[in-house]
Protein backbone atom coordinates (compact mmCIF):
# COMPACT_ATOMS: atom_id res chain seq x y z
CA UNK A 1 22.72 -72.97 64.73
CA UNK A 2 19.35 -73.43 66.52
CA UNK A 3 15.84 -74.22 65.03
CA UNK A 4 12.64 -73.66 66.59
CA UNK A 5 10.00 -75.76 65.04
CA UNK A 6 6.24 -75.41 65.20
CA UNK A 7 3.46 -77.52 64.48
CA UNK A 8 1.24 -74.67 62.47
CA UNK A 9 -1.69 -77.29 62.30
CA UNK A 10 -2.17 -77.85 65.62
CA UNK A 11 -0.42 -74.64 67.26
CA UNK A 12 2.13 -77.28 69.00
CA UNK A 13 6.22 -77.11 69.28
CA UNK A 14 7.89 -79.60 68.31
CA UNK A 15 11.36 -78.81 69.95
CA UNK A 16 13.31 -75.39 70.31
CA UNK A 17 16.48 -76.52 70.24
CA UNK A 18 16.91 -78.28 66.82
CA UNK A 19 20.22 -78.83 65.50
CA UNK A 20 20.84 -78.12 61.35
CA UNK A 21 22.29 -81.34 59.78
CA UNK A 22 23.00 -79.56 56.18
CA UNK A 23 26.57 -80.64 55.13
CA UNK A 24 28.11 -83.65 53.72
CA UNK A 25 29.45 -84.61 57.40
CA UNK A 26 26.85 -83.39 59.87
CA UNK A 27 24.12 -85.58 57.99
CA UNK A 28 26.66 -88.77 57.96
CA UNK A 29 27.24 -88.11 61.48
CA UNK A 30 23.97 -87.07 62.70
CA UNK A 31 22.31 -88.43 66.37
CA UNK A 32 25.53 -91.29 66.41
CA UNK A 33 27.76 -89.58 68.93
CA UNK A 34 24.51 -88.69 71.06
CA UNK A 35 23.38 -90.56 74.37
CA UNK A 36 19.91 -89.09 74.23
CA UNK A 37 17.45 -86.29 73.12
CA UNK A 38 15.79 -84.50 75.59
CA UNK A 39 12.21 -82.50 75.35
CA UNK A 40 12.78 -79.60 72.94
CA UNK A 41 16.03 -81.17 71.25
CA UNK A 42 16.50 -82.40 67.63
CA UNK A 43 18.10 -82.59 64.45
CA UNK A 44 16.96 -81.41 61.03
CA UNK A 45 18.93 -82.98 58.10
CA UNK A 46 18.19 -81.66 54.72
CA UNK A 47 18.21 -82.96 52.26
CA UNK A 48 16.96 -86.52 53.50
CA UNK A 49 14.34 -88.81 52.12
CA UNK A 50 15.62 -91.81 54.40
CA UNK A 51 17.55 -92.34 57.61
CA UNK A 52 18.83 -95.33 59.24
CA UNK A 53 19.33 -96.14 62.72
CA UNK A 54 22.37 -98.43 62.52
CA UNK A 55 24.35 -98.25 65.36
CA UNK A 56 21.85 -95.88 67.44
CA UNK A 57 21.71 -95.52 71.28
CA UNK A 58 18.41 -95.01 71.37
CA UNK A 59 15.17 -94.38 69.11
CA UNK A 60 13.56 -91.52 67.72
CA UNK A 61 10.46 -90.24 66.65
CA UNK A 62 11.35 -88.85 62.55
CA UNK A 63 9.20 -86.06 60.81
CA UNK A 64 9.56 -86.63 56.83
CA UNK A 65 8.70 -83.30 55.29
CA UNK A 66 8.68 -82.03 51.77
CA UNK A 67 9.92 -78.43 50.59
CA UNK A 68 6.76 -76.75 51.58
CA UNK A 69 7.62 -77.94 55.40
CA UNK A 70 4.28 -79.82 54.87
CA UNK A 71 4.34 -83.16 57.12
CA UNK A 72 4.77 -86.58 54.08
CA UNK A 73 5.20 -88.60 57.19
CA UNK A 74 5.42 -89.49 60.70
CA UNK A 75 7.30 -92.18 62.16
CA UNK A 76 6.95 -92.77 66.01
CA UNK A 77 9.33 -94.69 68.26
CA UNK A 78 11.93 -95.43 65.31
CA UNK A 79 14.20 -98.31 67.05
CA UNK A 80 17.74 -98.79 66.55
CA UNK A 81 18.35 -100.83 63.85
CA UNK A 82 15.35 -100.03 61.43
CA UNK A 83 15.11 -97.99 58.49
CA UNK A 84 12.61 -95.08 57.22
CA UNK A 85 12.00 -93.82 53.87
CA UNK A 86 9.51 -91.56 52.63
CA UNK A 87 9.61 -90.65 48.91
CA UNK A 88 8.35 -87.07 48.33
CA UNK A 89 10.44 -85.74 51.19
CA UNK A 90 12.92 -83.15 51.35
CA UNK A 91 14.16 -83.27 55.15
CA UNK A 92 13.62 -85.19 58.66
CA UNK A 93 12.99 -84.08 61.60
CA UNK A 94 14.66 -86.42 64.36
CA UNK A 95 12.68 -85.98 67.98
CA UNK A 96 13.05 -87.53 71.56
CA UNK A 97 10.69 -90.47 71.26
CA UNK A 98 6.74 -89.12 72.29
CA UNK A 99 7.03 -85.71 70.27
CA UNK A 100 4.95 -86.99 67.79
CA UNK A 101 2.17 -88.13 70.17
CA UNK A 102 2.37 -84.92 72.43
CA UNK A 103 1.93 -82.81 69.53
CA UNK A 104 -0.52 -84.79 67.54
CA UNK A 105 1.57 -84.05 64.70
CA UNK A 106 0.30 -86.19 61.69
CA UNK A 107 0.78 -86.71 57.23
CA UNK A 108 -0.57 -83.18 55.76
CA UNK A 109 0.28 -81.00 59.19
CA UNK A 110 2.07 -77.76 58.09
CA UNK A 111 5.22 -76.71 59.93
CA UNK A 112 6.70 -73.39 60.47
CA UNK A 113 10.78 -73.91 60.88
CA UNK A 114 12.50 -70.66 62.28
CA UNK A 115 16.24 -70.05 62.73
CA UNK A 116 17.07 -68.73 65.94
C-alpha cells in the first residue's frame, strides 16, 4: 500500500510513494533493511510518538503529526543513532533527508494523506 502525502499549507508533496508502517512488525522493522530513500519515498508508522535511529544506514527527515494530520513537529536531518519524540503525536512521517526544507513544511502545517 502506497500513500501520497501533501503539504495542504503550503500546496507542496511531500513524497508519493509512502509506505504504511501500521502493524506490530512493519513499525519494529521500519527503514532498517533499507539502503536509502529516494525523492518521493517514505514511511508512515502509526501509531508513533517516537522513533529511534539505532542501527540506521542513513538519516531522515521525521514529520510528527497528531490525529488531525496537523504537523506537532519537524525534525530535519535525523542522524543515525539519535532519538525523536514528540508528545501529542499520533504518527511519523520518515522522508529522504531535505523534504522538510524543499517543502517548507513546519509545526501547525496541515497535511492531506491519501491512499493510493
Amino acid at each position: 500500500m502506497s500513500v501520497r502525502v501533501q503539504n495542504s499549507t503550503r500546496s507542496t508533496l511531500l513524497g508519493d510513494a509512502i509506505r504504511l508502517a501500521d502493524s506490530s512488525q512493519t513499525r519494529r522493522t521500519g527503514l532498517l533493511k533499507s539502503e536509502k530513500l529516494v525523492a518521493g519515498q517514505g514511511l508512515w508508522i502509526v501509531p508513533c510518538s517516537g522513533i529511534h535511529m539505532f542501527f540506521m544506514k542513513f538519516a531522515i527527515d521525521a514529520v510528527f503529526i497528531d490525529k488531525k494530520r496537523r504537523v506537532r513537529k519537524a525534525v530535519p536531518n535525523l542522524a543515525p543513532w539519535k532519538i525523536a519524540l514528540c508528545l501529542g503525536a499520533h504518527s511519523v512521517i520518515e522522508l529522504p533527508v531535505g523534504t522538510i526544507e524543499s517543502t517548507q513544511t513546519e509545526k501547525g502545517d496541515q497535511l492531506t494523506l491519501d491512499i493510493l
